[in-house]
PDB file of N, CA and C in Angstrom:
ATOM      1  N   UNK A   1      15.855 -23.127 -42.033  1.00  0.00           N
ATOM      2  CA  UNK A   1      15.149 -23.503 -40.837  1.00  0.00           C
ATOM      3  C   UNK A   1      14.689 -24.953 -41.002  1.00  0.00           C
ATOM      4  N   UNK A   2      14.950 -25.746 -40.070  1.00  0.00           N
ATOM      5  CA  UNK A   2      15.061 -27.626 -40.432  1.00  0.00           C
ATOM      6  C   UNK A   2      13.072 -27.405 -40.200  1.00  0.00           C
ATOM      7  N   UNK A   3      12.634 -28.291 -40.804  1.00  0.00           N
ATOM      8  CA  UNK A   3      11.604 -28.231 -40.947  1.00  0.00           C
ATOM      9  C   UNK A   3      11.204 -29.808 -39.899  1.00  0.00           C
ATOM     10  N   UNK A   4      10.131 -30.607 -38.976  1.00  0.00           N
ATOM     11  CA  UNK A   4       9.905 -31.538 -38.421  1.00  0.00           C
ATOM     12  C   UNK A   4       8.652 -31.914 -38.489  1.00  0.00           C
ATOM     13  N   UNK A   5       8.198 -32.897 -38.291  1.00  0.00           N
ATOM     14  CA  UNK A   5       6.285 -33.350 -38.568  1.00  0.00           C
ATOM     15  C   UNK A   5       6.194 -33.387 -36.897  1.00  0.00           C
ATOM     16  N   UNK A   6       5.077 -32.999 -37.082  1.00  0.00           N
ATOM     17  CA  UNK A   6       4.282 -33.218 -35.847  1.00  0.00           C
ATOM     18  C   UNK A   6       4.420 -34.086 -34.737  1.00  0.00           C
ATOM     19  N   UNK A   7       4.197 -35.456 -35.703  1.00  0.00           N
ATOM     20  CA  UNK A   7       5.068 -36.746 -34.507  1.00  0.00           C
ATOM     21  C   UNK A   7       6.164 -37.218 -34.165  1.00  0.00           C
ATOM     22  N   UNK A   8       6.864 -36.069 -34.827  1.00  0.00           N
ATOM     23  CA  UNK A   8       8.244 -36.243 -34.495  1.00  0.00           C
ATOM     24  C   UNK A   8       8.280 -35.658 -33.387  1.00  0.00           C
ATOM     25  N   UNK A   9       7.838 -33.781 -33.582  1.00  0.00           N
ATOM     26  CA  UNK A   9       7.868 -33.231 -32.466  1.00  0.00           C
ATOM     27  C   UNK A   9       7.263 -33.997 -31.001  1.00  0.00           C
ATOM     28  N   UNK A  10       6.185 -34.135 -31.389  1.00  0.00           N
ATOM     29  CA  UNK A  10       5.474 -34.890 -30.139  1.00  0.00           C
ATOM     30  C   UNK A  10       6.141 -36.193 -29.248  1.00  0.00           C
ATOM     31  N   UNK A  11       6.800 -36.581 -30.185  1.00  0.00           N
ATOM     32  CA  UNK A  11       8.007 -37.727 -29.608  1.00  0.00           C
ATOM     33  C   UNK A  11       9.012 -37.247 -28.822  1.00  0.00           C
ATOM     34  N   UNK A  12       9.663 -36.066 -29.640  1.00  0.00           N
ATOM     35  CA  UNK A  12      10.486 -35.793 -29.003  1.00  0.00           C
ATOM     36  C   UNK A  12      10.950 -34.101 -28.827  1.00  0.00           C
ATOM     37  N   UNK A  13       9.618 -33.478 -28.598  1.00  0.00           N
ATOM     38  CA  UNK A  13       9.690 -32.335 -27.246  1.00  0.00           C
ATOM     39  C   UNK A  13      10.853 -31.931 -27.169  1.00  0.00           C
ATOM     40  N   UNK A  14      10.881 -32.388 -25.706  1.00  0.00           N
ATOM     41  CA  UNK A  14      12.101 -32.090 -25.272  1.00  0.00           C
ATOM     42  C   UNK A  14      13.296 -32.043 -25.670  1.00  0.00           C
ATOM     43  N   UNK A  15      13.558 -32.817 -26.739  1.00  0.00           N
ATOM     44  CA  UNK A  15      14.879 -32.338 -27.123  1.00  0.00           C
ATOM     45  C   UNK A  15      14.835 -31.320 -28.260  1.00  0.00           C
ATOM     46  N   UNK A  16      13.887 -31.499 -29.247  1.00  0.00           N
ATOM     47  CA  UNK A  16      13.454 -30.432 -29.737  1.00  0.00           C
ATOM     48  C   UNK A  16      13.794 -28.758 -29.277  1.00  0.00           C
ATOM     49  N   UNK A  17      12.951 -28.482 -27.619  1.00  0.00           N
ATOM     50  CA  UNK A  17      12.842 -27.682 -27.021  1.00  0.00           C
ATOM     51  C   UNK A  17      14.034 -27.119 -26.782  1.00  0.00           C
ATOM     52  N   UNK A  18      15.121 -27.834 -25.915  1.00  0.00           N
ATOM     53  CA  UNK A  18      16.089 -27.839 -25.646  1.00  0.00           C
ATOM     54  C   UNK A  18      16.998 -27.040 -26.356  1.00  0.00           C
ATOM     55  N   UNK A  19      16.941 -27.910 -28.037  1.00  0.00           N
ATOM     56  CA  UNK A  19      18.141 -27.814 -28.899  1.00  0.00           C
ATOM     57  C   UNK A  19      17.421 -25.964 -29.395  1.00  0.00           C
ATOM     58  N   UNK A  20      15.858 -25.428 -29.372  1.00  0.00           N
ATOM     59  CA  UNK A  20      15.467 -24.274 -29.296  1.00  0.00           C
ATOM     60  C   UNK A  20      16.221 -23.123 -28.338  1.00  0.00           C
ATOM     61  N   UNK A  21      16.228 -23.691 -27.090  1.00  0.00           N
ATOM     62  CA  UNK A  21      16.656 -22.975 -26.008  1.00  0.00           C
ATOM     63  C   UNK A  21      17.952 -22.972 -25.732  1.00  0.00           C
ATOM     64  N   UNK A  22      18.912 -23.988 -26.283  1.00  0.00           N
ATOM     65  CA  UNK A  22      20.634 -23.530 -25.837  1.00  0.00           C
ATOM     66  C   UNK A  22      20.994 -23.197 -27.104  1.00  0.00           C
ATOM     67  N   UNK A  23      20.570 -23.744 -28.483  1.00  0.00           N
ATOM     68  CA  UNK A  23      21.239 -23.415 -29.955  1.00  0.00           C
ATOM     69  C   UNK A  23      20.755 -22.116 -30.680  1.00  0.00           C
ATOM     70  N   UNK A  24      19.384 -21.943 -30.021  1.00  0.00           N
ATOM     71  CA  UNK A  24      18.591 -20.938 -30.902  1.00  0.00           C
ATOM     72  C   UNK A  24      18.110 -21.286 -32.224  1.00  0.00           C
ATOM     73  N   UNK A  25      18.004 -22.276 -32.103  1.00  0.00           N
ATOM     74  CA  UNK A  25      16.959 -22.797 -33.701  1.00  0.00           C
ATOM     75  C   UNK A  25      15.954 -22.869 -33.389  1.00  0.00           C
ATOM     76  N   UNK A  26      15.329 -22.618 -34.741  1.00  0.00           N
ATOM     77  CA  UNK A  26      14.281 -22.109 -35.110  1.00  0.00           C
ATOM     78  C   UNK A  26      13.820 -23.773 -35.842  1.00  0.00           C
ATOM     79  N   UNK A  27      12.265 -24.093 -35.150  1.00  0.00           N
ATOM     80  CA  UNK A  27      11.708 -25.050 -36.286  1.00  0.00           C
ATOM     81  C   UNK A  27      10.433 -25.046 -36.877  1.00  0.00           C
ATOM     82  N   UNK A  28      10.389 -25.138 -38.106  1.00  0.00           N
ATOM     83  CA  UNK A  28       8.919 -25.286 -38.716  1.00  0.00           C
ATOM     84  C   UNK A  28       8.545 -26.529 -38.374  1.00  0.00           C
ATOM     85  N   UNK A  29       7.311 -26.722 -38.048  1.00  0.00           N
ATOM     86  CA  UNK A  29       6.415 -27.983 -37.570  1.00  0.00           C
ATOM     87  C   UNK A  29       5.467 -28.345 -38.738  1.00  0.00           C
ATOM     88  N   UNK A  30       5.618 -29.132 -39.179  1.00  0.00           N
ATOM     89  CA  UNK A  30       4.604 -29.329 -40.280  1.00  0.00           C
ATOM     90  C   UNK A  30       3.650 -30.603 -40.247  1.00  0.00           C
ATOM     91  N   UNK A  31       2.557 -30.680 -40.707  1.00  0.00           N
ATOM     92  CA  UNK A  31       1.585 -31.716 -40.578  1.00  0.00           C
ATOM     93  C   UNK A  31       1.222 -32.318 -41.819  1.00  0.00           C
ATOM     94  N   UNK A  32       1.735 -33.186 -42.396  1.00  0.00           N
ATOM     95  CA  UNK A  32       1.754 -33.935 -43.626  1.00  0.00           C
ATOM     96  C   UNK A  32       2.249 -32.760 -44.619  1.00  0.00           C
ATOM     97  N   UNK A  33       3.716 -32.609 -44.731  1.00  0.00           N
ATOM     98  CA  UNK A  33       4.171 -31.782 -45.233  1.00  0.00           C
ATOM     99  C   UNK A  33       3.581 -30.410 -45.484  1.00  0.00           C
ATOM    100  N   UNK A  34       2.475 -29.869 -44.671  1.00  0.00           N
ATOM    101  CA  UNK A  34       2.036 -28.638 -44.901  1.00  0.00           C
ATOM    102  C   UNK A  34       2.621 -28.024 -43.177  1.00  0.00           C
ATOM    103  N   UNK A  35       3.323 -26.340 -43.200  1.00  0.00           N
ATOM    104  CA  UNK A  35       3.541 -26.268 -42.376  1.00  0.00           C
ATOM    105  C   UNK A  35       2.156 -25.323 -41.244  1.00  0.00           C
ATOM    106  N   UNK A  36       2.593 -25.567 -40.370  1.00  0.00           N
ATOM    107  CA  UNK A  36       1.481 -25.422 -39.054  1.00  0.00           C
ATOM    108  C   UNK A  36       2.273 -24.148 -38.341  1.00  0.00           C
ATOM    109  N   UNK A  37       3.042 -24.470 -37.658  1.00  0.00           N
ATOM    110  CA  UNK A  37       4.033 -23.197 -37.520  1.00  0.00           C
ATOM    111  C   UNK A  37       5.477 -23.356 -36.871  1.00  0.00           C
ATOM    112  N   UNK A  38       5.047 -22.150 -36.105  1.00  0.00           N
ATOM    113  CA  UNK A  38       7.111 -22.337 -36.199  1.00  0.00           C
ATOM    114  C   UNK A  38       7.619 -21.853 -34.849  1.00  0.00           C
ATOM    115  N   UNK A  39       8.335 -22.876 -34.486  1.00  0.00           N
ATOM    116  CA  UNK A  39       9.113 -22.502 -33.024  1.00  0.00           C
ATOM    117  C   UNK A  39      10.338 -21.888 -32.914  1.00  0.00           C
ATOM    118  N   UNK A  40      10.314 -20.682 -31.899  1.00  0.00           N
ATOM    119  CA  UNK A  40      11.359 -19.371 -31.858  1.00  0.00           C
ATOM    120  C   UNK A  40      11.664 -19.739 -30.789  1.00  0.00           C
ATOM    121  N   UNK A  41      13.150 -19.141 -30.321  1.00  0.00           N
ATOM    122  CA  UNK A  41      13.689 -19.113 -28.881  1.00  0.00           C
ATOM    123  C   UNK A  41      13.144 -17.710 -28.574  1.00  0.00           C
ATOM    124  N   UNK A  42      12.898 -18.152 -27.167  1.00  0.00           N
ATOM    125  CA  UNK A  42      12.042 -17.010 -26.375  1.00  0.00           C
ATOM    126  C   UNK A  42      13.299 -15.697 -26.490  1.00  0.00           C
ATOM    127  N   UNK A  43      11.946 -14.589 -26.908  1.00  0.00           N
ATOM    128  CA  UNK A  43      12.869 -13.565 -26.628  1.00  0.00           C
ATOM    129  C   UNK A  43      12.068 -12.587 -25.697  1.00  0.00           C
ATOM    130  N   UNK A  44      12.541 -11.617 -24.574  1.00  0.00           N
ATOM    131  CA  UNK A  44      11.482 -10.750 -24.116  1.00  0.00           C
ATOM    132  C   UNK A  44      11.127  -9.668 -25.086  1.00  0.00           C
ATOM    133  N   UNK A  45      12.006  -9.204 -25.486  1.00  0.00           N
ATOM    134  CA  UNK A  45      11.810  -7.969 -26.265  1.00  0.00           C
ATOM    135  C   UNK A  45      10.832  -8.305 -27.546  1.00  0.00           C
ATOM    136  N   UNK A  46      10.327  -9.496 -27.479  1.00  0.00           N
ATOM    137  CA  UNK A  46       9.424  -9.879 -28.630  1.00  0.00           C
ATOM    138  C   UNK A  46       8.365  -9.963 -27.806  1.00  0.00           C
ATOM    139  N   UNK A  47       8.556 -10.129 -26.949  1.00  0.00           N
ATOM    140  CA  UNK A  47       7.422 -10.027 -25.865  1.00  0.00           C
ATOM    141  C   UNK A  47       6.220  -8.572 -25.747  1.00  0.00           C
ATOM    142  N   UNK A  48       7.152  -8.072 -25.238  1.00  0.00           N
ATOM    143  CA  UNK A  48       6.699  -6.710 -24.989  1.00  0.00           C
ATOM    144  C   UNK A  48       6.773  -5.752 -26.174  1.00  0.00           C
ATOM    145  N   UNK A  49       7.450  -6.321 -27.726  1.00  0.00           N
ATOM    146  CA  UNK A  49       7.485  -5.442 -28.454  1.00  0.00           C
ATOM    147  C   UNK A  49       5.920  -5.492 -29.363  1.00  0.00           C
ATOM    148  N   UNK A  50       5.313  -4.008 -29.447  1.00  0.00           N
ATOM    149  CA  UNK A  50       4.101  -4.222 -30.172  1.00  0.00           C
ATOM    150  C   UNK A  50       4.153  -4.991 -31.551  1.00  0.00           C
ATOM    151  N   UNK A  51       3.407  -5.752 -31.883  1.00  0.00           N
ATOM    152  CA  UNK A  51       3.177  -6.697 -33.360  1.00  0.00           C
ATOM    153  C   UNK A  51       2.479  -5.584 -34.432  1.00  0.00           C
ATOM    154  N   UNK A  52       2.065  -4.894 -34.009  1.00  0.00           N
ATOM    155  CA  UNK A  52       1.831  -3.834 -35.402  1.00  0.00           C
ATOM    156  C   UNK A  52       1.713  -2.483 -35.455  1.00  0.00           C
ATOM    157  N   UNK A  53       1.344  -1.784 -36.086  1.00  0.00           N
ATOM    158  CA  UNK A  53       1.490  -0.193 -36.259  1.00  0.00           C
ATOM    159  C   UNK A  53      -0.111   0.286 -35.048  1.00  0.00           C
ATOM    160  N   UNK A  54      -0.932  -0.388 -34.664  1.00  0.00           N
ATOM    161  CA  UNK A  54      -1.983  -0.376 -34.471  1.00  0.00           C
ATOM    162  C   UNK A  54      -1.995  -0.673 -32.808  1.00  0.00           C
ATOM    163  N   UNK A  55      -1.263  -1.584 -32.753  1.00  0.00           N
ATOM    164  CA  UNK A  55      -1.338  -1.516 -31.454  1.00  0.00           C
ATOM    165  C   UNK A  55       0.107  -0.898 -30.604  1.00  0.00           C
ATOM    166  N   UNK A  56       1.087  -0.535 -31.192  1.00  0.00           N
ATOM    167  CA  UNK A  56       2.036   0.123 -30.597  1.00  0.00           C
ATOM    168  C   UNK A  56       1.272   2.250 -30.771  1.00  0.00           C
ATOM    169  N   UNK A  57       0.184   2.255 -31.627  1.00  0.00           N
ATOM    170  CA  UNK A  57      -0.570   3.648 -31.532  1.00  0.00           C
ATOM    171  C   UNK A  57      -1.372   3.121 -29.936  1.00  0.00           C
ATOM    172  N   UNK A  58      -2.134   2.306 -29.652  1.00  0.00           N
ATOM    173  CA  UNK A  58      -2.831   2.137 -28.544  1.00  0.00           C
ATOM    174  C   UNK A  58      -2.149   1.779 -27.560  1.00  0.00           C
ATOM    175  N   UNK A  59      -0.957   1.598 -27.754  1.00  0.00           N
ATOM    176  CA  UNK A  59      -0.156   0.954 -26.314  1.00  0.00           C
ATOM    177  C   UNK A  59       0.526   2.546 -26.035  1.00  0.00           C
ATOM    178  N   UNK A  60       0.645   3.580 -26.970  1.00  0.00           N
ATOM    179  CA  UNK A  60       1.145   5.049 -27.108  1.00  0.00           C
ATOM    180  C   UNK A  60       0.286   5.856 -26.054  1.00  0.00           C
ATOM    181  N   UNK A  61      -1.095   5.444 -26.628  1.00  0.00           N
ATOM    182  CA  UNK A  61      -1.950   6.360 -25.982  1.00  0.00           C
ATOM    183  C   UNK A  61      -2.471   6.074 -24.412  1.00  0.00           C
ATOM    184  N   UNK A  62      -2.468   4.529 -24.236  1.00  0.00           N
ATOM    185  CA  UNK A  62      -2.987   3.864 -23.055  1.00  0.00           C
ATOM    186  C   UNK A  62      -1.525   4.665 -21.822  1.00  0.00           C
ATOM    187  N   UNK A  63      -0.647   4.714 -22.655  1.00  0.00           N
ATOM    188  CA  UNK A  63       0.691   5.329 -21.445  1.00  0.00           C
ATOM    189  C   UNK A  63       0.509   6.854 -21.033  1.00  0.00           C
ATOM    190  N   UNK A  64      -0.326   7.423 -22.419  1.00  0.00           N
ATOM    191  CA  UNK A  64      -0.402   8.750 -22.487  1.00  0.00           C
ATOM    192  C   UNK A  64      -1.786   9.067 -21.215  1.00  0.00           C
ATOM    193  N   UNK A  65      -2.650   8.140 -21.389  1.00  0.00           N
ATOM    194  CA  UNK A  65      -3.694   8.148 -20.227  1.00  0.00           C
ATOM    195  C   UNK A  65      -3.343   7.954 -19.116  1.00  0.00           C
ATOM    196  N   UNK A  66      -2.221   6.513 -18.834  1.00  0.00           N
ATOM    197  CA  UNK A  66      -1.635   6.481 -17.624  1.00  0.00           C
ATOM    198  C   UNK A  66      -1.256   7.691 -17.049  1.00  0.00           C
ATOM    199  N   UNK A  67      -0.643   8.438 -17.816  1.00  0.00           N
ATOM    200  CA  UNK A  67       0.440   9.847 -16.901  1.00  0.00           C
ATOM    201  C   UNK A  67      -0.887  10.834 -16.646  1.00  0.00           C
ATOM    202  N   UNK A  68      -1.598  11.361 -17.816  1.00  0.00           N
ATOM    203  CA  UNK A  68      -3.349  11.670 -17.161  1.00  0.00           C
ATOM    204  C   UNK A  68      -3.646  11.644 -15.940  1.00  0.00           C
ATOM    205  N   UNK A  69      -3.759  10.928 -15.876  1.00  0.00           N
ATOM    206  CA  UNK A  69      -4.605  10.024 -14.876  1.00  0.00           C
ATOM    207  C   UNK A  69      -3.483  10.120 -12.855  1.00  0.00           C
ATOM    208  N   UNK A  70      -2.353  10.204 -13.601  1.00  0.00           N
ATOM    209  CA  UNK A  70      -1.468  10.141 -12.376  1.00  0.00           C
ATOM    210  C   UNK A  70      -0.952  11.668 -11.819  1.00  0.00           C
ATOM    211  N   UNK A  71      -1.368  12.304 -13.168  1.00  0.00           N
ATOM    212  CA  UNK A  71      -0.988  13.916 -12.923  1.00  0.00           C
ATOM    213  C   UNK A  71      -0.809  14.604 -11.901  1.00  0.00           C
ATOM    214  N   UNK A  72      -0.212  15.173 -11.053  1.00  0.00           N
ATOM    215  CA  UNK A  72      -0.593  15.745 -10.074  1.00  0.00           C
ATOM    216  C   UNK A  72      -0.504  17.229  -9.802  1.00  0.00           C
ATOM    217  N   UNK A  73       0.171  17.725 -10.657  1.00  0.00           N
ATOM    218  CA  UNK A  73       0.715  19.384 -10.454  1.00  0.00           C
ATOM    219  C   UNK A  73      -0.415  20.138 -10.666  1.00  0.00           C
ATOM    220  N   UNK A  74      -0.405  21.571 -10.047  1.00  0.00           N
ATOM    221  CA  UNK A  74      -1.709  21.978 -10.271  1.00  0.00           C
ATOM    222  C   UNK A  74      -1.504  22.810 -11.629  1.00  0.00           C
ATOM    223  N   UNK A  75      -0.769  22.721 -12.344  1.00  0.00           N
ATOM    224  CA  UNK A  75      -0.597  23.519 -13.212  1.00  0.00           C
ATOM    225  C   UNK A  75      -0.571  21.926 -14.475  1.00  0.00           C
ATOM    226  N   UNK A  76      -0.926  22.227 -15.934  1.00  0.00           N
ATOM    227  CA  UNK A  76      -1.782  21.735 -17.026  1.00  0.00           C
ATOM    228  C   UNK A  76      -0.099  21.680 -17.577  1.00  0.00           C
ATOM    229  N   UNK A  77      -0.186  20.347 -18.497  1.00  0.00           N
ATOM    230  CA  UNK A  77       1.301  20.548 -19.061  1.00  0.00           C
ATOM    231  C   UNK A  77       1.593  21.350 -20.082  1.00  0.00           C
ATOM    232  N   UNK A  78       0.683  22.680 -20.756  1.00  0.00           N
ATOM    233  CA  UNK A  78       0.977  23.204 -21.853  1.00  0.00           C
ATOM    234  C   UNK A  78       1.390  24.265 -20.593  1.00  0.00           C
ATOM    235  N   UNK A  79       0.838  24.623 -19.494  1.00  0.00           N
ATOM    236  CA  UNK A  79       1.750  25.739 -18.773  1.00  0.00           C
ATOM    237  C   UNK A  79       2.965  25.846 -18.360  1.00  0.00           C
ATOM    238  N   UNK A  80       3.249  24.772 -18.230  1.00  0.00           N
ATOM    239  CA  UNK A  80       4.477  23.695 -17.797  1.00  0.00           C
ATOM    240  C   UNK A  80       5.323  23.847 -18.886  1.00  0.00           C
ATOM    241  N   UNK A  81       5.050  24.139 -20.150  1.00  0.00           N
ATOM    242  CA  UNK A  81       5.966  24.185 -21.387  1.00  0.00           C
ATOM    243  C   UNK A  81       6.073  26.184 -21.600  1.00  0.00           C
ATOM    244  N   UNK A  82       5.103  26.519 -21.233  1.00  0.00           N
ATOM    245  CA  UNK A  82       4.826  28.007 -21.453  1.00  0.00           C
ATOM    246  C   UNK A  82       6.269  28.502 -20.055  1.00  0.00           C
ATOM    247  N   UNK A  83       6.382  27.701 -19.149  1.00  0.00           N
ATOM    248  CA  UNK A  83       7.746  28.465 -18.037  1.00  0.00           C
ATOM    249  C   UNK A  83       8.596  27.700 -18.517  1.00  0.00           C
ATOM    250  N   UNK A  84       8.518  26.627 -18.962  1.00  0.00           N
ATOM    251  CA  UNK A  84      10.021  25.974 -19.683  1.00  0.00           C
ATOM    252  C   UNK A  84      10.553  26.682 -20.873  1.00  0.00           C
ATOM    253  N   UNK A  85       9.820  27.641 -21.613  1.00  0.00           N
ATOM    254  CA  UNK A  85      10.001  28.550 -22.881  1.00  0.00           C
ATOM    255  C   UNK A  85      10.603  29.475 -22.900  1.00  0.00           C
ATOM    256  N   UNK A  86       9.654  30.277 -21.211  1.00  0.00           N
ATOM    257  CA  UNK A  86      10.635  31.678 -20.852  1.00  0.00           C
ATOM    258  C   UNK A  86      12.000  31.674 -20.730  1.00  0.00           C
TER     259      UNK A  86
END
């Protein structure tokens, strides 16, 4: 991963950006040879994918409340499994 200083980046952005967005490189940014961080080509699925064990449990349960919450049958979903059994 090509590594760049700061005022390089800041100079030159855009092509930077660019060469991110059509090549898919990846650059470490560094600030007097210590690095600062690091530029990825956008992905969605990094987007929306949970960053740890912790919040993909709370993003589990927040969906599990959603359907809760939207329920509508008058019957409870363990009854719902009790006629899906018979």
């Amino acid at each position: 991963m090509p590594r760049i200083g700061l005022r390089h980046f800041k100079t030159h952005a855009s092509e930077v950006l660019r060469d991110v967005g059509e090549n898919k490189t990846r650059y470490v940014i560094t600030s007097r040879n210590k690095p600062l961080g690091i530029i990825v080509p956008y992905s969605s699925r990094e987007e929306t994918d949970p960053g740890s064990k912790e919040e993909a449990c709370e993003a589990f349960f927040a969906a599990g409340e959603n359907v809760r919450e939207a329920w509508e049958s008058p019957l409870t979903a363990v009854e719902i499994l009790h006629e899906i059994r018979r």
